[in-house]
Protein backbone atom coordinates (compact mmCIF):
# COMPACT_ATOMS: atom_id res chain seq x y z
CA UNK A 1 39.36 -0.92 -27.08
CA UNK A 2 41.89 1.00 -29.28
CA UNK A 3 39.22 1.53 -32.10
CA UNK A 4 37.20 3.36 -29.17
CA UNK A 5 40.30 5.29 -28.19
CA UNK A 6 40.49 6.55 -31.82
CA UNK A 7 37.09 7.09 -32.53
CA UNK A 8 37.01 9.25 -29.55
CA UNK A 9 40.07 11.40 -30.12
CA UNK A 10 38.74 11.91 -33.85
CA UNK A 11 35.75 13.13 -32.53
CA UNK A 12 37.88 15.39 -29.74
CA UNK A 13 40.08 16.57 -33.01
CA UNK A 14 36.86 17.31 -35.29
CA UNK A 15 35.19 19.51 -31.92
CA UNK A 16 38.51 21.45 -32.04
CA UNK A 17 38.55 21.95 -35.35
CA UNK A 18 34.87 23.01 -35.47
CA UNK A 19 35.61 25.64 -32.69
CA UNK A 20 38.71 26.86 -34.17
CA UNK A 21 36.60 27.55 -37.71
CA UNK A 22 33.97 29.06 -35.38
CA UNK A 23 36.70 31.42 -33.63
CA UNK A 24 38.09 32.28 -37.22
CA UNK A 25 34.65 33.52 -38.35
CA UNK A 26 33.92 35.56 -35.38
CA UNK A 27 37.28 37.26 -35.66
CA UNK A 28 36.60 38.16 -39.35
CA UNK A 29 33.30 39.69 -38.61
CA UNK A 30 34.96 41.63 -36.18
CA UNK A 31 37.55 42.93 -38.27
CA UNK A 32 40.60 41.10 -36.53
CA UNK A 33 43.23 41.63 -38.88
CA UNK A 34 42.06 44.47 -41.26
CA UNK A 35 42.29 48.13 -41.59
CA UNK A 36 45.31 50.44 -41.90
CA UNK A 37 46.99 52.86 -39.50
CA UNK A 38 44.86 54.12 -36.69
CA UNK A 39 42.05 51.39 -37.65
CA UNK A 40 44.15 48.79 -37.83
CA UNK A 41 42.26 45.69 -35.80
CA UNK A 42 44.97 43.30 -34.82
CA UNK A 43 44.34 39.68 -34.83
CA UNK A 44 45.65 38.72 -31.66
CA UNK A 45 44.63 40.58 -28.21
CA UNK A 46 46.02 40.26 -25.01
CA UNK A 47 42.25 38.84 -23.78
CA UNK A 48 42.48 35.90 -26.15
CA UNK A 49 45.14 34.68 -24.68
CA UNK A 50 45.81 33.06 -21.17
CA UNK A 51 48.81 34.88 -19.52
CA UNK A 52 51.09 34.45 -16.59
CA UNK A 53 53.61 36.92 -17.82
CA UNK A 54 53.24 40.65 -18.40
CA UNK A 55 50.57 41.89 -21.15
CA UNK A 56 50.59 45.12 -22.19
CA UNK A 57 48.61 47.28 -24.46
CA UNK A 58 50.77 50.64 -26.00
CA UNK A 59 49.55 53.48 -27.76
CA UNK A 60 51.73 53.99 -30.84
CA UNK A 61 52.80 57.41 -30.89
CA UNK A 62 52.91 56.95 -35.25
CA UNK A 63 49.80 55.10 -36.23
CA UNK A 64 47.80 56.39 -32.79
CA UNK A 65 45.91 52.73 -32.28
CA UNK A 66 47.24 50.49 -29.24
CA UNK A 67 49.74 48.17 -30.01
CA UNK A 68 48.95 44.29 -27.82
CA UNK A 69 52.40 42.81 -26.80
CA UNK A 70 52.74 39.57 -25.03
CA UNK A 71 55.95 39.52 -23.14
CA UNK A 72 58.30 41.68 -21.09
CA UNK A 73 60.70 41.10 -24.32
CA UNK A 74 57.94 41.98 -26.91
CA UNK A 75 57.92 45.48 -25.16
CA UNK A 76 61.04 45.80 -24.56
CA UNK A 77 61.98 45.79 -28.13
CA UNK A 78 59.25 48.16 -29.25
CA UNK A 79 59.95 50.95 -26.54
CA UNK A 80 63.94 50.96 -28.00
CA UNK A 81 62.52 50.78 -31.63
CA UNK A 82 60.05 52.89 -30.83
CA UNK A 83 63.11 55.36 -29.29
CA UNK A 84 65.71 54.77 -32.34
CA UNK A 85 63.05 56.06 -34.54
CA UNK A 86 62.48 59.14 -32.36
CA UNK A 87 66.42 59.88 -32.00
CA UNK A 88 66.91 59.24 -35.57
CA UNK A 89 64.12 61.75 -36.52
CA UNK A 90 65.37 64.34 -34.03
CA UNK A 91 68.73 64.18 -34.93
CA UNK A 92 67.38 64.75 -38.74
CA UNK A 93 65.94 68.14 -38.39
């Protein structure tokens, strides 16, 4: 019985890893994780992953692409980042 038990969770462990490789490859051929600025493509979007918080997807006022945060803390710390670098380049001129 417990040879059957680990045969089948190898074979669970192998279909997950299969998928995961799978997932990989179609987020490289989409671009996930490449480009610069403004075409940046990041690897992580809000649809990949199941949520029962607050998403939210920001346009970055600097590099003009949307930014995906995850959490009510995730945004809260780039709107006052987002803030100290606009006082700080105000107070500048």
């Amino acid at each position: 019985m417990t040879s059957s038990i680990q045969s089948s969770a190898l074979y669970v462990n192998l279909c997950l890893l299969s998928y995961n490789i799978q997932r990989i490859e179609h987020y490289l051929k989409e671009g996930r994780g490449q480009g610069r600025g403004k075409d940046y493509k990041p690897w992580l979007q809000i649809q990949d992953l199941p949520s029962r918080g607050l998403t939210t997807r920001i346009k970055g006022w600097k590099t003009g692409r949307k930014h995906h945060l995850f959490s009510k803390l995730e945004t809260s710390v780039f709107l006052y980042f987002r803030l100290v670098i606009k006082v700080q380049s105000f107070l500048l001129l």
